[in-house]
C-alpha atoms as a PDB file:
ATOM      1  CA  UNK A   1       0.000   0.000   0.000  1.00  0.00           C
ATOM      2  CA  UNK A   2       1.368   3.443  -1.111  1.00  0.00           C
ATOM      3  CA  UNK A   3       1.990   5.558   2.093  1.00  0.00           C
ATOM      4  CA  UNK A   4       0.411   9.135   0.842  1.00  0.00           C
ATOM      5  CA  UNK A   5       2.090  12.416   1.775  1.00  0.00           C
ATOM      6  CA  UNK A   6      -0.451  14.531   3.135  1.00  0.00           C
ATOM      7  CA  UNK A   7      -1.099  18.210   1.754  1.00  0.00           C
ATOM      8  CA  UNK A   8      -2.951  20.770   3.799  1.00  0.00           C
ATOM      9  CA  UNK A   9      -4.761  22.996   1.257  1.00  0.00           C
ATOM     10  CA  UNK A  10      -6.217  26.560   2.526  1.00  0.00           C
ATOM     11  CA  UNK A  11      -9.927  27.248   0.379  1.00  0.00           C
ATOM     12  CA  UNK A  12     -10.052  23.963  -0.471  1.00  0.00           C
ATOM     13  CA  UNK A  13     -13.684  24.633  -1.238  1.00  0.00           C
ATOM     14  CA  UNK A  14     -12.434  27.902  -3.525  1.00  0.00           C
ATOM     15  CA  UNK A  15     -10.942  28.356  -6.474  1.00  0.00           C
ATOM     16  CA  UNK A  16      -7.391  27.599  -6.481  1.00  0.00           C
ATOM     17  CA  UNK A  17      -7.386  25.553  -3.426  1.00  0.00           C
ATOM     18  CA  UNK A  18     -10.273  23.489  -4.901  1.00  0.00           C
ATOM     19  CA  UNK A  19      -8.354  23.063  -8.072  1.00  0.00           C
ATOM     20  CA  UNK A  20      -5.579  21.486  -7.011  1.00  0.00           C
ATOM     21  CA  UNK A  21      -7.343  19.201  -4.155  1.00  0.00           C
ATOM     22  CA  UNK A  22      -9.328  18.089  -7.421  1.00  0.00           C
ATOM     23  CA  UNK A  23      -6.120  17.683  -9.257  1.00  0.00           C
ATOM     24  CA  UNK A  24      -4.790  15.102  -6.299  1.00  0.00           C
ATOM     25  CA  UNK A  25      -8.248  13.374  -5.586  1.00  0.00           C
ATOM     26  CA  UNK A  26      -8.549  12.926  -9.439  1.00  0.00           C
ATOM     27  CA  UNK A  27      -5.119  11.143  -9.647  1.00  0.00           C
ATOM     28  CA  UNK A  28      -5.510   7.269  -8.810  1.00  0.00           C
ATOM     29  CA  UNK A  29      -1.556   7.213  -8.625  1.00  0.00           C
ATOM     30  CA  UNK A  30      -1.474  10.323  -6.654  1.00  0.00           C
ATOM     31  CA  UNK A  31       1.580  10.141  -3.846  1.00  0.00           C
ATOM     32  CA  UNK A  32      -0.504  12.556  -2.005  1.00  0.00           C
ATOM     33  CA  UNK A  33      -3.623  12.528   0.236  1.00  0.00           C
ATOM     34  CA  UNK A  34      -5.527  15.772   0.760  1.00  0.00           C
ATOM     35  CA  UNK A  35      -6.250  17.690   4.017  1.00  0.00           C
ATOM     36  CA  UNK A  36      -9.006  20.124   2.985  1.00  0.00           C
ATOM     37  CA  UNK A  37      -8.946  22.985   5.498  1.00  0.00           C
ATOM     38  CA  UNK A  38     -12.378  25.317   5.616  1.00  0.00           C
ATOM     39  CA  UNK A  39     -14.479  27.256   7.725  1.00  0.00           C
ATOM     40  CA  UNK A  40     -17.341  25.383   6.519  1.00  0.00           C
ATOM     41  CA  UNK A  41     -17.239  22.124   7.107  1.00  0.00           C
ATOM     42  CA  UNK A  42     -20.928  21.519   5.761  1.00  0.00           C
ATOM     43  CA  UNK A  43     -21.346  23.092   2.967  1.00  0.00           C
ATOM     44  CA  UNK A  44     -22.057  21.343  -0.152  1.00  0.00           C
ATOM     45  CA  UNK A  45     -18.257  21.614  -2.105  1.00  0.00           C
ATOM     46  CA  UNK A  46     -16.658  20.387   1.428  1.00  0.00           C
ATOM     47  CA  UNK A  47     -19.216  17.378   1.535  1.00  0.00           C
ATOM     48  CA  UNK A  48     -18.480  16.685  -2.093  1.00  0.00           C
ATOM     49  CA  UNK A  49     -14.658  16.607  -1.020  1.00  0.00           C
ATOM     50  CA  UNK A  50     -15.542  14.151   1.538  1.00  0.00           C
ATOM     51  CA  UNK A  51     -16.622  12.142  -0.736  1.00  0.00           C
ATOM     52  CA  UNK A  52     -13.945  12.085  -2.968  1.00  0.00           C
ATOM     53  CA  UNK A  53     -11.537  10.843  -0.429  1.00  0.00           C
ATOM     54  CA  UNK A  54     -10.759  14.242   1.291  1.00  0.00           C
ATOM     55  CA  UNK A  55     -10.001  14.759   5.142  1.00  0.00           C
ATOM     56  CA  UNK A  56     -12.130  17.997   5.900  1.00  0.00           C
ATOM     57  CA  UNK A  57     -10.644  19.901   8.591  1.00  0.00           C
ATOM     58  CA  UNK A  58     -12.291  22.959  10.135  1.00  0.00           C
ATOM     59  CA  UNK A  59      -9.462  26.173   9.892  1.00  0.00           C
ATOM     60  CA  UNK A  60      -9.741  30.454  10.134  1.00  0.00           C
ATOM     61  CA  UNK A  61      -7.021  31.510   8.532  1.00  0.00           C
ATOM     62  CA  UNK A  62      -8.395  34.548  11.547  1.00  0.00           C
ATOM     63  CA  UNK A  63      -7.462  32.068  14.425  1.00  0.00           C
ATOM     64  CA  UNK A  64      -4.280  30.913  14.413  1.00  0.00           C
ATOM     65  CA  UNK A  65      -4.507  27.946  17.044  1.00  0.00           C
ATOM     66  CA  UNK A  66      -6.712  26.411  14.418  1.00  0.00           C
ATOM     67  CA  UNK A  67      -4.472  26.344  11.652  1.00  0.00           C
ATOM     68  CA  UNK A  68      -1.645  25.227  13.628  1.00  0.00           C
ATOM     69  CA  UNK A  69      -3.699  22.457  14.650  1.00  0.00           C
ATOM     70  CA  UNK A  70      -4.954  22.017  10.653  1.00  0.00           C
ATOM     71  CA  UNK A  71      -0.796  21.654  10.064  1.00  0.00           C
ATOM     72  CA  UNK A  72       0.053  19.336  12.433  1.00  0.00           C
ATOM     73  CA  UNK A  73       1.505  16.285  10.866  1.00  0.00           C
ATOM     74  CA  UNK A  74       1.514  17.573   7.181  1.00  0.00           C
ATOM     75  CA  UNK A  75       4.326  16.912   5.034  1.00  0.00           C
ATOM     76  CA  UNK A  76       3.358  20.189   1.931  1.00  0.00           C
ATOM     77  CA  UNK A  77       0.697  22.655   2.324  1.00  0.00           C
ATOM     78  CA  UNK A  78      -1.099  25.460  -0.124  1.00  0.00           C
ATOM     79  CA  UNK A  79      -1.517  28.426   1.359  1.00  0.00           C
ATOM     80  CA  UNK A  80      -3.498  31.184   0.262  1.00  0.00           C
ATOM     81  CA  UNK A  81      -6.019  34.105   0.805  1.00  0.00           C
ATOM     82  CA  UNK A  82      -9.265  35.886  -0.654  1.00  0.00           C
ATOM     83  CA  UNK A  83      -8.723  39.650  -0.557  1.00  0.00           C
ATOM     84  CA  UNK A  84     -12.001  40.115  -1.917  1.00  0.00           C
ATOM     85  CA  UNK A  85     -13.596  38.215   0.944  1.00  0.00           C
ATOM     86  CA  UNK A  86     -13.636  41.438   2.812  1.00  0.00           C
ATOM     87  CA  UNK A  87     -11.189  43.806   1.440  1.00  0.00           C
ATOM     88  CA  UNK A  88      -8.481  44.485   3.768  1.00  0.00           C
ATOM     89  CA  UNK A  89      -4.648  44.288   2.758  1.00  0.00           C
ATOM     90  CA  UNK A  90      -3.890  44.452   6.451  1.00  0.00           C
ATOM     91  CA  UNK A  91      -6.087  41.374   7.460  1.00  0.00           C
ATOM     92  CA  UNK A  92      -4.933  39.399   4.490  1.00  0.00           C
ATOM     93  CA  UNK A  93      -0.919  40.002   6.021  1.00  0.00           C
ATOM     94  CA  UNK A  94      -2.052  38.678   9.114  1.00  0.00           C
ATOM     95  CA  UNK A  95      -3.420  35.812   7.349  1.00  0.00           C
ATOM     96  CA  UNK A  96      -0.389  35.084   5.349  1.00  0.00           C
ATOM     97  CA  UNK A  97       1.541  35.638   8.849  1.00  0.00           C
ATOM     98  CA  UNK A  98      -0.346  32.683  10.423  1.00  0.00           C
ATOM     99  CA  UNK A  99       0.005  30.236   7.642  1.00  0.00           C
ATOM    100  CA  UNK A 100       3.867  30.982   8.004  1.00  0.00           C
ATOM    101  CA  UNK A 101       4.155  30.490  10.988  1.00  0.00           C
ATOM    102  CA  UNK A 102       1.649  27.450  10.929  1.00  0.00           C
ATOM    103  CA  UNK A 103       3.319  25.624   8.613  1.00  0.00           C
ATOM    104  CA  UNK A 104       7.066  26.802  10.368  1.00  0.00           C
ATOM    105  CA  UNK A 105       5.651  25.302  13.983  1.00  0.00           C
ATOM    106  CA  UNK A 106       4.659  21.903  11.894  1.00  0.00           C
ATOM    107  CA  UNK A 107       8.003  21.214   9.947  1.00  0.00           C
ATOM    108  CA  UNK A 108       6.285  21.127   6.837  1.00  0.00           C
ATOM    109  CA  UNK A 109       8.669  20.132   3.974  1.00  0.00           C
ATOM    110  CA  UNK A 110       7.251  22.146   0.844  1.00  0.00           C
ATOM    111  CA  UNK A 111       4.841  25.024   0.878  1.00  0.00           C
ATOM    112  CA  UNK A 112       3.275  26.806  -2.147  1.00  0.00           C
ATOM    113  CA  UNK A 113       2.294  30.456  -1.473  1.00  0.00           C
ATOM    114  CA  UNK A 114      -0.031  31.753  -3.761  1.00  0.00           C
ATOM    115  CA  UNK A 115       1.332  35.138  -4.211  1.00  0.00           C
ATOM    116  CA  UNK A 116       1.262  38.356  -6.646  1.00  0.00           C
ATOM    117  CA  UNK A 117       3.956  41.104  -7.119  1.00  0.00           C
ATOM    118  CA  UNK A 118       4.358  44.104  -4.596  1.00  0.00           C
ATOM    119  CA  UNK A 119       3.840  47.120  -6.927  1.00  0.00           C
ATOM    120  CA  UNK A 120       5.102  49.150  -4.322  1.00  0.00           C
ATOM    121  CA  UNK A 121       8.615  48.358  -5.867  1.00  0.00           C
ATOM    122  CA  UNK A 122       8.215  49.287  -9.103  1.00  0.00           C
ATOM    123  CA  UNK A 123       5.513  52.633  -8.366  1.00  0.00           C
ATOM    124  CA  UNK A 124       6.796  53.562  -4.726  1.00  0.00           C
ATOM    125  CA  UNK A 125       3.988  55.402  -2.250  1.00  0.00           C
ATOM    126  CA  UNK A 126       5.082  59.285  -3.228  1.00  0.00           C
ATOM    127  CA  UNK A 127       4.627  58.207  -6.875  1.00  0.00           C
ATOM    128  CA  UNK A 128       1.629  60.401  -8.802  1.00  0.00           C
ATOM    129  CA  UNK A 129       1.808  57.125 -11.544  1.00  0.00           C
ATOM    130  CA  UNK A 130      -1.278  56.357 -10.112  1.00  0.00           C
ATOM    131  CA  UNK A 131      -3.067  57.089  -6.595  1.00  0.00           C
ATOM    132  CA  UNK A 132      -2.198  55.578  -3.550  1.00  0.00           C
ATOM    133  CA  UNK A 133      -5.473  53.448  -1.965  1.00  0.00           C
ATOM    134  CA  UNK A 134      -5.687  53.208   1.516  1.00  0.00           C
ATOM    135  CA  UNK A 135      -3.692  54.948   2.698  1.00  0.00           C
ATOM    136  CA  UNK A 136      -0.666  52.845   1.913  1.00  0.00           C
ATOM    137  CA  UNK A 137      -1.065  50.423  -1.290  1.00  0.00           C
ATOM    138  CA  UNK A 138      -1.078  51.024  -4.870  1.00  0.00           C
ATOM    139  CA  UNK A 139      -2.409  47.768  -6.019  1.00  0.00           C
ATOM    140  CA  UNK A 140      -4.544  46.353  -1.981  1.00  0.00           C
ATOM    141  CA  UNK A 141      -4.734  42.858  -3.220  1.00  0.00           C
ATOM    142  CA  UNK A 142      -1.567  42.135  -4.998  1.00  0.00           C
ATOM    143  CA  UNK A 143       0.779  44.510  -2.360  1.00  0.00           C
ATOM    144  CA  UNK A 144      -0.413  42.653   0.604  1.00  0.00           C
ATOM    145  CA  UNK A 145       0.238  39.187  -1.100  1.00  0.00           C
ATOM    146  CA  UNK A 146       3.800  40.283  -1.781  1.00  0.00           C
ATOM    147  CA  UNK A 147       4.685  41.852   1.156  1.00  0.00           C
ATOM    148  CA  UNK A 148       3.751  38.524   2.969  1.00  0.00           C
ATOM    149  CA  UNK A 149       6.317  36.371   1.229  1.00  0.00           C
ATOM    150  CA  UNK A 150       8.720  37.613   3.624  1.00  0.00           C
ATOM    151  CA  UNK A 151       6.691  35.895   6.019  1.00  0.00           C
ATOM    152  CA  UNK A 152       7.286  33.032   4.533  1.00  0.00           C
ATOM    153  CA  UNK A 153      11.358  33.216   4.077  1.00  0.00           C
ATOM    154  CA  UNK A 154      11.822  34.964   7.399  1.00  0.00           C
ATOM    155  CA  UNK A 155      10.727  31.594   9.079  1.00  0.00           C
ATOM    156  CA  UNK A 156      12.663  29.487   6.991  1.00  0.00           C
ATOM    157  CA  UNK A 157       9.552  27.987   5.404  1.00  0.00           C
ATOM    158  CA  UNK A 158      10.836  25.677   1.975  1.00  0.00           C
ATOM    159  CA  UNK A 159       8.535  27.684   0.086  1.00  0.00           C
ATOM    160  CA  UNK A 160       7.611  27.675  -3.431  1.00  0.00           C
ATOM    161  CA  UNK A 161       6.245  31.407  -4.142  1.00  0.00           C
ATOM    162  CA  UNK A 162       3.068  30.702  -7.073  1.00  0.00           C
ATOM    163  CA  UNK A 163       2.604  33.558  -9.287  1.00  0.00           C
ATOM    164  CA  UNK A 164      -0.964  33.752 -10.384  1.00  0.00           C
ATOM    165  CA  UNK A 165      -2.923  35.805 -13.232  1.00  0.00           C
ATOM    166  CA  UNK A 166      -5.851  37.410 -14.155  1.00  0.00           C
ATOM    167  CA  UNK A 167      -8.216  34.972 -14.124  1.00  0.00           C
ATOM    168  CA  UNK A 168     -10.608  34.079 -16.935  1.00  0.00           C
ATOM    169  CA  UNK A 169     -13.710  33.303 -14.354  1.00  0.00           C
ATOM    170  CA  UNK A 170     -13.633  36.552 -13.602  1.00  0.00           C
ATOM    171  CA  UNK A 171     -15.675  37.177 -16.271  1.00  0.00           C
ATOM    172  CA  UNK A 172     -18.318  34.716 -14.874  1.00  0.00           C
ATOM    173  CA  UNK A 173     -17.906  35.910 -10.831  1.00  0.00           C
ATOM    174  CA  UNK A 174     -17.015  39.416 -10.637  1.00  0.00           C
ATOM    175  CA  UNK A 175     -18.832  42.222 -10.894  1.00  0.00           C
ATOM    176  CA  UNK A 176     -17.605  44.658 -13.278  1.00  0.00           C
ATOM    177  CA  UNK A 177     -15.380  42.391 -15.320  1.00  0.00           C
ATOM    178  CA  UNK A 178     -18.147  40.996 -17.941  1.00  0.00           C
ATOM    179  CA  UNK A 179     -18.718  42.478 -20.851  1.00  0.00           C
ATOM    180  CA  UNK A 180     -21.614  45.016 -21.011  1.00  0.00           C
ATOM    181  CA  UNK A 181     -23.820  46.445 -23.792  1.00  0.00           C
ATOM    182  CA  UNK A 182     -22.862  49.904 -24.962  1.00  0.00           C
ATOM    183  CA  UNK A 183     -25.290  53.029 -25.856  1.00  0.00           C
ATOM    184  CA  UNK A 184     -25.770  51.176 -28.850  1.00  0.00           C
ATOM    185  CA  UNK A 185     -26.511  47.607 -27.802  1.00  0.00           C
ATOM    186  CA  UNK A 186     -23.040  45.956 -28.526  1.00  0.00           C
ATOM    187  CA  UNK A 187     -20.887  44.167 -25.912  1.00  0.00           C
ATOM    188  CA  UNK A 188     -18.321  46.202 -24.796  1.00  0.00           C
ATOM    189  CA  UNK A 189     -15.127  44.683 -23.015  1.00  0.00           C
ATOM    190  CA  UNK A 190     -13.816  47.907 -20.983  1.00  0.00           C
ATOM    191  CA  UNK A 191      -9.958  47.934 -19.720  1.00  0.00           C
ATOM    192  CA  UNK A 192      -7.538  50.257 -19.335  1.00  0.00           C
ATOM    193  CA  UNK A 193      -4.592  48.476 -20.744  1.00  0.00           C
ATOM    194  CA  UNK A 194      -3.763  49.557 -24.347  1.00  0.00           C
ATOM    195  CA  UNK A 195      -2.310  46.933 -26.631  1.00  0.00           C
ATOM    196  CA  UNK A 196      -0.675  45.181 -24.003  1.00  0.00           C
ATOM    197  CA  UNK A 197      -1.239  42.008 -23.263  1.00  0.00           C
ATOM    198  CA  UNK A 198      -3.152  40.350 -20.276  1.00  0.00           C
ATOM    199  CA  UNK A 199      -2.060  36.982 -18.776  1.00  0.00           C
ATOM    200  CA  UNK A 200      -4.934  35.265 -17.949  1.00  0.00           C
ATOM    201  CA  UNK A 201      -5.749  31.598 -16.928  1.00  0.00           C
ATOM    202  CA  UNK A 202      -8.460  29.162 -15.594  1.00  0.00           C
ATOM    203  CA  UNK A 203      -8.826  28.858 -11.774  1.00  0.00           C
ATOM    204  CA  UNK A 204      -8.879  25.256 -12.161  1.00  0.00           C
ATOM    205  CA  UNK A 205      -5.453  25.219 -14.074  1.00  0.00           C
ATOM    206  CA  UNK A 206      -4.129  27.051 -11.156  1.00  0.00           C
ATOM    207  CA  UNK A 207      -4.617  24.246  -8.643  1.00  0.00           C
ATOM    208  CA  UNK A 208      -3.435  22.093 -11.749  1.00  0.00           C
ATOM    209  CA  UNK A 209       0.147  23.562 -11.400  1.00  0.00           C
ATOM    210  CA  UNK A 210       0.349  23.769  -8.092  1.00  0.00           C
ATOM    211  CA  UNK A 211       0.034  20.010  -8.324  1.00  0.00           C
ATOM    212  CA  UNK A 212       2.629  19.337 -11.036  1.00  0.00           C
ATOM    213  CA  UNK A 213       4.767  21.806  -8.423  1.00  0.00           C
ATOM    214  CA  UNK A 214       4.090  19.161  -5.087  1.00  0.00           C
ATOM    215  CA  UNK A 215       5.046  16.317  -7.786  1.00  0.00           C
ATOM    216  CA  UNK A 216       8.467  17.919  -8.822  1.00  0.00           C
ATOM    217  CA  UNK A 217       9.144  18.591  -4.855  1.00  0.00           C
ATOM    218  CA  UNK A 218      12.713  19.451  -4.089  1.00  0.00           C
ATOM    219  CA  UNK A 219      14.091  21.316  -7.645  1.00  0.00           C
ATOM    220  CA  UNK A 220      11.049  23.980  -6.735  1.00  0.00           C
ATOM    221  CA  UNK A 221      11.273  25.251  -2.810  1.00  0.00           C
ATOM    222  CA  UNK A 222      13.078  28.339  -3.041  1.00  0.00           C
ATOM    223  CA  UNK A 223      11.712  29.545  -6.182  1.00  0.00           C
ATOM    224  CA  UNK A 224       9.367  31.968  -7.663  1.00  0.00           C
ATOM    225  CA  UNK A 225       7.292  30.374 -10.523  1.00  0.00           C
ATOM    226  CA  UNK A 226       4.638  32.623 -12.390  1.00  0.00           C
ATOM    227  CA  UNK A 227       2.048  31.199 -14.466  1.00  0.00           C
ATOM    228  CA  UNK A 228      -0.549  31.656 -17.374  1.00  0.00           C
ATOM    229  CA  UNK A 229      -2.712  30.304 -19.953  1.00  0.00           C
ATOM    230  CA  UNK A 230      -2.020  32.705 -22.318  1.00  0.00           C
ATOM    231  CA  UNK A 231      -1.009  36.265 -23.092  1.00  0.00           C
ATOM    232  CA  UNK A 232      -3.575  38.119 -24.833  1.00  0.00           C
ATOM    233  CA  UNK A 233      -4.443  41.877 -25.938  1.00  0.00           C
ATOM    234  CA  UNK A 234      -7.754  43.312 -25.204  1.00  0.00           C
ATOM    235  CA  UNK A 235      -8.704  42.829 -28.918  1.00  0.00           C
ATOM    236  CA  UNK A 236      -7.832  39.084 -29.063  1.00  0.00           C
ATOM    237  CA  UNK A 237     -10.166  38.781 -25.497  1.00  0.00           C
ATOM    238  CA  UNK A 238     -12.752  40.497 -27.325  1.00  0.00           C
ATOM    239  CA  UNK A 239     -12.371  38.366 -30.742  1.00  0.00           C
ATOM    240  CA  UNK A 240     -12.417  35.225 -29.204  1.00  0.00           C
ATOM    241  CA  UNK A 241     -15.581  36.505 -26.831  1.00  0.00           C
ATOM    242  CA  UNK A 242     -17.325  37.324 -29.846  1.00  0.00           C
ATOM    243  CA  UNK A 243     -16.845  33.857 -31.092  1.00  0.00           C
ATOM    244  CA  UNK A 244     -17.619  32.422 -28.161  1.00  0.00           C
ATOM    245  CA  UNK A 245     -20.281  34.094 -27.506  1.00  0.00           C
ATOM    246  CA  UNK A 246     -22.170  34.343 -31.150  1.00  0.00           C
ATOM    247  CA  UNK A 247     -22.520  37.958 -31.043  1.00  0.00           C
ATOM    248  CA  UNK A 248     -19.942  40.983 -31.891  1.00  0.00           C
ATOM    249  CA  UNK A 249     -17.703  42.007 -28.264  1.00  0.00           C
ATOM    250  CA  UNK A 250     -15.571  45.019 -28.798  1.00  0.00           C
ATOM    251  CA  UNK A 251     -12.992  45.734 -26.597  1.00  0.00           C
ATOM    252  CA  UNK A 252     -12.969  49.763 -25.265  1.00  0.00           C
ATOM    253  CA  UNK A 253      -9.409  51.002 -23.912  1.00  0.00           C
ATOM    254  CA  UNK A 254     -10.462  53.480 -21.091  1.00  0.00           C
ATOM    255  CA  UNK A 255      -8.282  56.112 -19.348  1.00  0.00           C
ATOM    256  CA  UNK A 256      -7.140  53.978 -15.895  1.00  0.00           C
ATOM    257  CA  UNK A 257      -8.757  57.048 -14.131  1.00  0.00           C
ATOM    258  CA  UNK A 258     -12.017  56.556 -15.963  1.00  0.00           C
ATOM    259  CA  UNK A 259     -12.055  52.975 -15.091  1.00  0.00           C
ATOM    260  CA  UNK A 260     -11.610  54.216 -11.451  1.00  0.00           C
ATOM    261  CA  UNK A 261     -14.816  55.769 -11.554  1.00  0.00           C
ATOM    262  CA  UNK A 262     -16.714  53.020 -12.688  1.00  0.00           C
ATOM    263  CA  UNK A 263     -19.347  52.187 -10.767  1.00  0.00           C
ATOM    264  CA  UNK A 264     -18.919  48.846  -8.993  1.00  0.00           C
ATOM    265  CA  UNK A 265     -16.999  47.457  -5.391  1.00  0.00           C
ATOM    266  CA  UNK A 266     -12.899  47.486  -6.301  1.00  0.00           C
ATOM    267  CA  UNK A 267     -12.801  49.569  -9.432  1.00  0.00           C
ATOM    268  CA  UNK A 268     -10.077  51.445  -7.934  1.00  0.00           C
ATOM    269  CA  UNK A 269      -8.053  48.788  -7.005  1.00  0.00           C
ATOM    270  CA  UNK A 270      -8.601  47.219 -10.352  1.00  0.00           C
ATOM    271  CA  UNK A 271      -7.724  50.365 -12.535  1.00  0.00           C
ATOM    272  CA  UNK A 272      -4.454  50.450 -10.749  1.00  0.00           C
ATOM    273  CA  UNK A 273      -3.948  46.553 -10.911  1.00  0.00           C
ATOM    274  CA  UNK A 274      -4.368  46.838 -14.963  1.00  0.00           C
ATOM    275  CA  UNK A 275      -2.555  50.081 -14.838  1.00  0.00           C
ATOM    276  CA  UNK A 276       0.470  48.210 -13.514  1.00  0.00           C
ATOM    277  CA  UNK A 277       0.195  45.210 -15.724  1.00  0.00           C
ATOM    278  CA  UNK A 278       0.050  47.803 -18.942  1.00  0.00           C
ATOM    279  CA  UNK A 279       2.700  49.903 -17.865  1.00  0.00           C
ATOM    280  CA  UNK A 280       4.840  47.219 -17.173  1.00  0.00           C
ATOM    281  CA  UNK A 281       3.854  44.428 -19.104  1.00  0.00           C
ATOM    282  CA  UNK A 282       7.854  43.117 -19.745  1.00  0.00           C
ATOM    283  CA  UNK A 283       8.205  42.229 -16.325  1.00  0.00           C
ATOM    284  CA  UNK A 284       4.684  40.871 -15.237  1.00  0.00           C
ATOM    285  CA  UNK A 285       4.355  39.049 -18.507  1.00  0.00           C
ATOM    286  CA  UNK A 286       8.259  37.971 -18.625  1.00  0.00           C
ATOM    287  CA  UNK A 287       7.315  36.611 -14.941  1.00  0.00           C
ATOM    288  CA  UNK A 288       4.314  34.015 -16.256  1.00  0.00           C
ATOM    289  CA  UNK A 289       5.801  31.529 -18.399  1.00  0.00           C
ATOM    290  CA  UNK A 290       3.089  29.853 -20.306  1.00  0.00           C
ATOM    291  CA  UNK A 291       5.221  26.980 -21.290  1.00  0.00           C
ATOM    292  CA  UNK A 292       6.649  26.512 -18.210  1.00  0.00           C
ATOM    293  CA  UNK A 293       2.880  26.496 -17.444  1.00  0.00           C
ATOM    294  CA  UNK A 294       2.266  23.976 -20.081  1.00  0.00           C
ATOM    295  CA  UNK A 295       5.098  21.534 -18.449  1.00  0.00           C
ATOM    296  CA  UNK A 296       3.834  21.895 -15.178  1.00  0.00           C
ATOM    297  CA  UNK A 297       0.348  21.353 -15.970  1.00  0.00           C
ATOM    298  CA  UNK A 298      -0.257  19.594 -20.033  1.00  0.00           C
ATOM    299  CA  UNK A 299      -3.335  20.009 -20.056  1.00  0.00           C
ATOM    300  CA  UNK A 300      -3.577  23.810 -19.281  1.00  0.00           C
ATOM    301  CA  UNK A 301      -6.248  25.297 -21.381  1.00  0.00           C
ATOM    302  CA  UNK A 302      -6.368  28.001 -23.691  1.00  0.00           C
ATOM    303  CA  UNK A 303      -9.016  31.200 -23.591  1.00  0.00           C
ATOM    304  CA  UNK A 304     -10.801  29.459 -26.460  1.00  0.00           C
ATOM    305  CA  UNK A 305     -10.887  26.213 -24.709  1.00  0.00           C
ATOM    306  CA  UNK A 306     -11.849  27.526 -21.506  1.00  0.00           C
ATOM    307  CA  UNK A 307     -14.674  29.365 -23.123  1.00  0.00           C
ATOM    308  CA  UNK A 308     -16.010  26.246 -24.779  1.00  0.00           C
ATOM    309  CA  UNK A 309     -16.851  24.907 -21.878  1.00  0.00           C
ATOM    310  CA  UNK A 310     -17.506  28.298 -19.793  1.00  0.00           C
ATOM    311  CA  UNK A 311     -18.623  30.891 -22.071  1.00  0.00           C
ATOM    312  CA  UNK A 312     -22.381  29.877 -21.189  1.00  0.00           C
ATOM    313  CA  UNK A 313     -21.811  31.029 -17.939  1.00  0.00           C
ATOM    314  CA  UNK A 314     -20.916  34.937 -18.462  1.00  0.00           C
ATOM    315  CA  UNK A 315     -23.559  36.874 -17.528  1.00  0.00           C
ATOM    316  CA  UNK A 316     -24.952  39.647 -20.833  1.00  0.00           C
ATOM    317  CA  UNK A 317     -26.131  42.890 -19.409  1.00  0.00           C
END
């Protein structure tokens, strides 16, 4: 009988946590077994986990005792955190700060952060680039993220830091993102990023990579791996939309401070997140490698295939 390594995985009920525990349940010759930690033990996605073959344990990533107690005895973990659960950069260090030190206290032997860049190092505070959000972030929800690896390496955690992108569900799940019918009835795809190009990916491939990082083990703690689907301009979104969805999608560049104004939860935040991505697209898309991607997880999907199987889903206002 194959002794299993276990894996803690934070929001295993979520989207990238989910992912990959469906990744390891799905894999008959798996060398892993799967811990799925979540405040809701009941609900229906932790039941169907259950099911699969998944240990559901209760953990608050806002009470500490319980995740060192959801870490005890594992040998890897996935950590990570939903910003958009509430909206504070400050909570979401703490957060990060207690799976550290969770997964420090338990020995664990390989930990994947799911992280994002601090933009704070490329646009610093005093910068006019583009307006400083409470009172001391440019982009909330990735500057939090990256200010927590050193959480992380500070505690001598063998850490794998997971560089995610835009994700494609977004146009499914959050407000704002989906396309939306113009003055004159056409579907209008509104971002302020130019020609540049957007990495985006599936949620599920996510969790997908993540796994093909647990199987390679050693060669990854230490390192900083970014990935993506694919690399795509605003027009080729909007192209393949429009074939997705049988109907024209144009794609409308906006001013990042018009896109600011726009009226739904995080608009802000967002402007400045695509801001950053347009203005320096080299570096964030030079830091997603969709090959390496590719090798990690074969079958990552493209935007077409993801739609195929998703595009049904995207709400047309």
């Amino acid at each position: 009988m194959i002794q299993r390594k276990t894996v803690a995985i934070v929001g295993a009920t979520g989207a990238q946590g989910g992912g990959l525990a469906r990744a390891i349940l799905g894999d008959p010759t798996s060398p892993f077994s799967v811990r799925a930690l979540t405040r809701r033990e009941e609900s229906a996605r932790a039941r169907d986990l259950a099911r699969r073959g998944a240990d559901v344990v209760f953990a608050d990533l806002d009470r500490p005792e319980t995740l060192k107690r959801a870490f005890d005895g594992v040998q890897a973990a996935f950590c990570v955190t939903n910003f958009w659960e509430h909206g504070s950069p400050e909570r979401e260090l703490a957060q990060a700060t207690a799976m550290a030190h969770a997964a420090a206290c338990a020995g664990t032997g390989h930990v994947i952060w799911s992280t994002l860049e601090d933009t704070r190092q490329w646009v610093p505070l005093g910068s006019d680039r583009m307006p400083t959000l409470l009172e001391r972030y440019k982009v909330p929800h990735f500057d939090a993220k990256g200010e927590a690896n050193a959480e992380f390496s500070r505690r001598n955690v063998p850490v794998t830091f997971l560089l995610t992108s835009f994700y494609w569900d977004n146009y499914i799940n959050f407000t704002g993102m989906c396309p939306r019918r113009d003055a004159h009835g056409v579907l209008t795809l509104t971002m302020p990023m130019g020609d540049k190009r957007l990495p985006g990916i599936a949620a599920e491939d996510i969790g997908r990579c993540a796994y093909g990082i647990l199987l390679a083990g050693p060669p990854y703690v230490g390192r900083t791996v970014g990935i993506a689907g694919q690399h795509l301009t605003g027009d080729q979104i909007a192209a393949s939309l429009s074939n997705a969805l049988r109907q024209p999608v144009r794609y409308a560049d906006v001013a990042p401070d018009l896109y600011r104004r726009l009226d739904f939860p995080g608009a802000d935040d967002l402007a400045n997140m695509f801001q950053f991505k347009r203005d320096f697209q080299e570096i964030f898309c030079g830091a997603r490698s969709v090959e390496e991607s590719r090798r990690l997880n074969p079958s990552l999907q493209s935007f077409d295939e993801w739609l195929e199987d998703n595009g049904g889903q995207i709400p047309l206002r």
